[in-house]
Protein backbone atom coordinates (compact mmCIF):
# COMPACT_ATOMS: atom_id res chain seq x y z
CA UNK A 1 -13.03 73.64 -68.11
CA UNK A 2 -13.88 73.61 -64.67
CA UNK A 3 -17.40 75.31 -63.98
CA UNK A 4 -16.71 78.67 -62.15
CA UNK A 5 -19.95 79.14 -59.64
CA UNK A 6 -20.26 81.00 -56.38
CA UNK A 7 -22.46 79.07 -53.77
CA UNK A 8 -22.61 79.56 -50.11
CA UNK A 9 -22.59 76.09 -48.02
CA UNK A 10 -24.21 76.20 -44.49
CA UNK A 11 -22.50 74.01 -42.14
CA UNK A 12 -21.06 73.77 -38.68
CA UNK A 13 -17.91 72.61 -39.26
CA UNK A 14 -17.11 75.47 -41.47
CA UNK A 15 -19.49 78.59 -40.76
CA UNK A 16 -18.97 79.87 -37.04
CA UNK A 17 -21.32 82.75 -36.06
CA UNK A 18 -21.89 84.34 -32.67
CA UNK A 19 -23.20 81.60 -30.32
CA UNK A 20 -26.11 83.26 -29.66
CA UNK A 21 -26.76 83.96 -33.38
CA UNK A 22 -26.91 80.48 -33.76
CA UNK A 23 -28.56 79.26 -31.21
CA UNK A 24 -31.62 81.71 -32.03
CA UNK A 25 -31.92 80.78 -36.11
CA UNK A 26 -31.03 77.27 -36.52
CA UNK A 27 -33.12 76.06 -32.39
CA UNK A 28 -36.01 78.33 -33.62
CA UNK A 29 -36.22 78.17 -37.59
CA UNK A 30 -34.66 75.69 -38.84
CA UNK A 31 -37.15 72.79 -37.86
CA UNK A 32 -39.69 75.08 -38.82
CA UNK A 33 -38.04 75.87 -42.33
CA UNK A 34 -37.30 71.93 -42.78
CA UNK A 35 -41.05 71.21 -42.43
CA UNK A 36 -42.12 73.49 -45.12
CA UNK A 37 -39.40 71.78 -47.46
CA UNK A 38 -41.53 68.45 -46.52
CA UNK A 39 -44.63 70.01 -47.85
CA UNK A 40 -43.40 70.52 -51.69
CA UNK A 41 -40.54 67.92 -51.48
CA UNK A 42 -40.93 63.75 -52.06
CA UNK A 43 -40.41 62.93 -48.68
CA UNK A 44 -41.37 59.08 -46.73
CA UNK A 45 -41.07 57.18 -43.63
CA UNK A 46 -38.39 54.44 -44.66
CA UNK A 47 -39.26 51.57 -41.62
CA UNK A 48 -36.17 49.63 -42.61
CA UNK A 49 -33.63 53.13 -42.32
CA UNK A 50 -35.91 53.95 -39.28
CA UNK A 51 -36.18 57.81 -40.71
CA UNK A 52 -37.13 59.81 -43.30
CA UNK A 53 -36.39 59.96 -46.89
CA UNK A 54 -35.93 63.28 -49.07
CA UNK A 55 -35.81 62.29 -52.46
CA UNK A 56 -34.51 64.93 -55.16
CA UNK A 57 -37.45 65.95 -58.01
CA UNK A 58 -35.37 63.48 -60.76
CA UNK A 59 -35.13 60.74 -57.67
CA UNK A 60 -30.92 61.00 -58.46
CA UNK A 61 -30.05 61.47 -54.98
CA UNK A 62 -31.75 61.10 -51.12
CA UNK A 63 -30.99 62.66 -47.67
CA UNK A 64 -31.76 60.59 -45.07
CA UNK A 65 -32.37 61.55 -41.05
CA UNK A 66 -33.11 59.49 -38.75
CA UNK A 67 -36.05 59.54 -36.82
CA UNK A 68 -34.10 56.86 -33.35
CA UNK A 69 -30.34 57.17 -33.48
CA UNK A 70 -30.64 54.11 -31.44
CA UNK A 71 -31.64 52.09 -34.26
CA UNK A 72 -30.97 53.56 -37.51
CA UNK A 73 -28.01 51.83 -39.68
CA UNK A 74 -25.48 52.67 -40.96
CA UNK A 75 -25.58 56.32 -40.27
CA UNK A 76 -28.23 58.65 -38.63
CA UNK A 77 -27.76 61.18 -41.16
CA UNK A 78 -26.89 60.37 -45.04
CA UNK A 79 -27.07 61.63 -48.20
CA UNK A 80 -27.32 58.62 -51.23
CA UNK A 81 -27.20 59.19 -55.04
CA UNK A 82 -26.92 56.86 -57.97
CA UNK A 83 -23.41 55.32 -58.59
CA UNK A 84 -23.29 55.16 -62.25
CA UNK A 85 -22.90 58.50 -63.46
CA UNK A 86 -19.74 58.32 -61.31
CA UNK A 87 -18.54 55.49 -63.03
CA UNK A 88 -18.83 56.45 -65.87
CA UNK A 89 -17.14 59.21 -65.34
CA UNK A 90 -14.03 57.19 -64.10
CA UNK A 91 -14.63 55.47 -60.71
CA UNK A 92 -12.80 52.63 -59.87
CA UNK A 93 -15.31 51.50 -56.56
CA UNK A 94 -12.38 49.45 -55.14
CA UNK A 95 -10.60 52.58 -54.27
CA UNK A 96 -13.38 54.07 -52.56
CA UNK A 97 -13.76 52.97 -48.32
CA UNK A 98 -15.68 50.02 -48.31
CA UNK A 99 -19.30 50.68 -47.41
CA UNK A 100 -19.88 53.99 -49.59
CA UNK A 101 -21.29 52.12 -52.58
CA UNK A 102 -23.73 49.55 -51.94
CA UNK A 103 -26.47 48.10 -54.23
CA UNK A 104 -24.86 50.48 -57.28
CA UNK A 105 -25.54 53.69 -54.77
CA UNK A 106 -22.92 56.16 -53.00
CA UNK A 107 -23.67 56.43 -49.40
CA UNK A 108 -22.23 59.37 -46.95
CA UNK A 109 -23.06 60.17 -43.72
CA UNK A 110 -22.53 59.79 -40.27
CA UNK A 111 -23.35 58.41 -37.18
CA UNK A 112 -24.84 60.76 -34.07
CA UNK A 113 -25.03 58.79 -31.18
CA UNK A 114 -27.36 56.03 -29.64
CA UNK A 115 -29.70 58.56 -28.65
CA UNK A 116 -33.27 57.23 -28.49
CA UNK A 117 -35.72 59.89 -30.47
CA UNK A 118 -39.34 60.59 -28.53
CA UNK A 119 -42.29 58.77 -30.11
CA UNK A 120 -43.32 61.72 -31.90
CA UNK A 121 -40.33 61.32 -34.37
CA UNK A 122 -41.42 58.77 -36.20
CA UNK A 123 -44.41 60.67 -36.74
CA UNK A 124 -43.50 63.21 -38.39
CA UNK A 125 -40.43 64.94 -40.20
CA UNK A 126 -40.68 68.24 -38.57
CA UNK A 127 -40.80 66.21 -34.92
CA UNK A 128 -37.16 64.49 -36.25
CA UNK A 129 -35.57 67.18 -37.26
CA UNK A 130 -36.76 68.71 -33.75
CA UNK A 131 -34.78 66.13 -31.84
CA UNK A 132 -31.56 66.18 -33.81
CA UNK A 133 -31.48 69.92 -33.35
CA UNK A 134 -31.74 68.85 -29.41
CA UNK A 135 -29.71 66.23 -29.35
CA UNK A 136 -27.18 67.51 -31.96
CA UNK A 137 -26.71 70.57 -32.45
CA UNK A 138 -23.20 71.15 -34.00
CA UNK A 139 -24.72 69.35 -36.74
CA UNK A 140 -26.28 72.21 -38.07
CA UNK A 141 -25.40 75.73 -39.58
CA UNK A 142 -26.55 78.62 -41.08
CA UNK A 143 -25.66 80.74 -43.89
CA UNK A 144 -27.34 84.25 -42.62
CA UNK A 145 -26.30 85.98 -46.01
CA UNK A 146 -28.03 83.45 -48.58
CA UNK A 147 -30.68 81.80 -45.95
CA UNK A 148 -29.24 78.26 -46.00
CA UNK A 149 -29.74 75.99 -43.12
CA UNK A 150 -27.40 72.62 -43.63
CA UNK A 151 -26.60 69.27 -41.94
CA UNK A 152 -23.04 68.13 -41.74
CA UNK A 153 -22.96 64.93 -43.12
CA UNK A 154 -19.01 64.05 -42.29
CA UNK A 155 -16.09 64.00 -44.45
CA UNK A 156 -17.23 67.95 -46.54
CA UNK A 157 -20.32 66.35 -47.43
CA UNK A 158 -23.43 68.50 -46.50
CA UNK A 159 -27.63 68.53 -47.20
CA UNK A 160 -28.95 72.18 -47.36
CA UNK A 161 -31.93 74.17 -47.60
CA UNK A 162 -33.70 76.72 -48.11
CA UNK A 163 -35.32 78.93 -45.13
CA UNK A 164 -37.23 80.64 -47.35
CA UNK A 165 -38.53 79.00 -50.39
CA UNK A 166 -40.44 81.72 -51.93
CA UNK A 167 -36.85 84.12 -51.88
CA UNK A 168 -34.40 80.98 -52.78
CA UNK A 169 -34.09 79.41 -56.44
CA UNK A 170 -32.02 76.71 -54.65
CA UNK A 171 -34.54 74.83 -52.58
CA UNK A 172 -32.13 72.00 -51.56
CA UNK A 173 -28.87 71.10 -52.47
CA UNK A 174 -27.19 67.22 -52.43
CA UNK A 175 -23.04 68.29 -51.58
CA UNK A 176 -20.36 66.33 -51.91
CA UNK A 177 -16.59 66.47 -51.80
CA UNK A 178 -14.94 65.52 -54.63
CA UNK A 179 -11.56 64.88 -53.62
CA UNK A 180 -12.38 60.85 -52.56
CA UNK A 181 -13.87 61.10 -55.92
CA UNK A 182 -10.89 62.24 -57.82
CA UNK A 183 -8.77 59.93 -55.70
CA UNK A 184 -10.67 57.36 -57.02
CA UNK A 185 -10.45 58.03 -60.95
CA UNK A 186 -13.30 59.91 -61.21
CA UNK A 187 -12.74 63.03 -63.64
CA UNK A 188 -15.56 65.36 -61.82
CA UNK A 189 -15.89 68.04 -63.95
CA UNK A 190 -18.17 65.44 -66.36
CA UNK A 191 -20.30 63.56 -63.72
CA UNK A 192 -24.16 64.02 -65.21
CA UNK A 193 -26.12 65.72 -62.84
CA UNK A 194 -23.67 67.27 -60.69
CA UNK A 195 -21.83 70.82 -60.76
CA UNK A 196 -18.29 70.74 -60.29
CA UNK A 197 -17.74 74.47 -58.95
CA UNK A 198 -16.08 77.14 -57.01
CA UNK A 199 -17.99 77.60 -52.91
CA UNK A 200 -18.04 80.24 -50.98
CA UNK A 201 -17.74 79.01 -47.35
CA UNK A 202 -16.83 80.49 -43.94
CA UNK A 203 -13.79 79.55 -41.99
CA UNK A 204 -13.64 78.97 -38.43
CA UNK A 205 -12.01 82.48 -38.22
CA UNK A 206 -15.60 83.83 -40.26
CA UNK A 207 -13.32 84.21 -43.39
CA UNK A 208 -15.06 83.86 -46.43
CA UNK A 209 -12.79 80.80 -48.25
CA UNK A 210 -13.16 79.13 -51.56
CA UNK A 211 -13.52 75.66 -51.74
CA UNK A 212 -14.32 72.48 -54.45
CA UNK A 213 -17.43 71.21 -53.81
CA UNK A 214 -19.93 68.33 -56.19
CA UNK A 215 -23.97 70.29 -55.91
CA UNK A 216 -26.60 68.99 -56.93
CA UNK A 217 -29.31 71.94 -56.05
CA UNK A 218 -33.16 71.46 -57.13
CA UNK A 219 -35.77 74.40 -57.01
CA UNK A 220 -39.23 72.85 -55.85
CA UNK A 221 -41.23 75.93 -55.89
């Protein structure tokens, strides 16, 4: 039987707030918020993504950002998990769009732009997520009523976070959509690892909507 949870998703494409509302939490916190994530989560300067990587406590899944959209491949912002699980719960890979499993991992995300980062944002992760709130700002959102930031990864796939992490027992969260899943044989209601649930998102009208979504949330304090 299909897991019944309620869990708010932050994200741009589907939470609208006032403009300035938005501008003042996600500009002023949400780099801010990010960086304390960095301090408790396994995070790492990958040279060959030319970014950072946020690895999950277990290591089952990754979010990626960029740290030079002008040189980061294939996407400037990505979330990657392990394959297998999905397999064995029923995916045929071949149905899937070429380039979202590679090396026996999924791979979503999306490209922002050839933007060149400053120098600082290879430095640190704080300094990254500073210049993709600068130079890409739709790609965020905010949850105001459960204190979620999130980056829209294309497609109804997101990365969240908490903005507090002493107040949230859902410190990040790997989301997916599972309908490319289903499409492709995958019977997601028995993937290990991942929730198959009921989320609470808002609509571009700021109607509170129900949606199918894949989490994988971690507490890391």
């Amino acid at each position: 039987m299909k897991k019944q949870i309620v869990f708010a998703v932050a994200g741009a494409a589907l939470l609208t707030l006032s403009a300035c509302t938005q501008t003042d939490v996600v500009a002023k916190f949400a780099a801010s918020s990010f960086n304390e994530v960095t301090k408790v989560a396994d995070i790492a300067s990958d040279d060959t993504f030319k970014g950072w990587t946020l690895s999950a406590p277990d290591q089952s899944a990754t979010f990626l950002l960029s740290y030079d959209f002008s040189a980061s491949a294939p996407h400037d912002v990505m979330l990657t998990t392990d394959a297998q699980p999905f397999i064995d719960a029923g995916l045929d890979v071949s149905k899937l769009p070429a380039g979202t499993v590679v090396d026996g991992m999924i791979m979503v995300g999306q490209s922002l732009g050839e933007t060149k980062f400053s120098a600082d944002a290879s430095k640190t992760a704080d300094a990254s997520m500073k210049e993709l709130i600068r130079v890409s700002r739709s790609t965020l959102g905010y949850h105001e009523a459960m204190g979620h930031y999130g980056i829209d990864l294309g497609n109804g796939n997101k990365f969240e976070w908490a903005k507090d992490l002493s107040a949230n027992d859902k410190d990040i969260v790997f989301i997916l959509d599972p309908q490319q899943f289903i499409d492709a044989g995958v019977d997601v209601e028995n993937i290990e690892g991942w929730v198959y649930g009921t989320v609470k998102v808002m609509d571009e009208n700021d109607n509170e909507i129900e949606v199918q979504k894949l989490l994988k949330p971690f507490n890391l304090k």
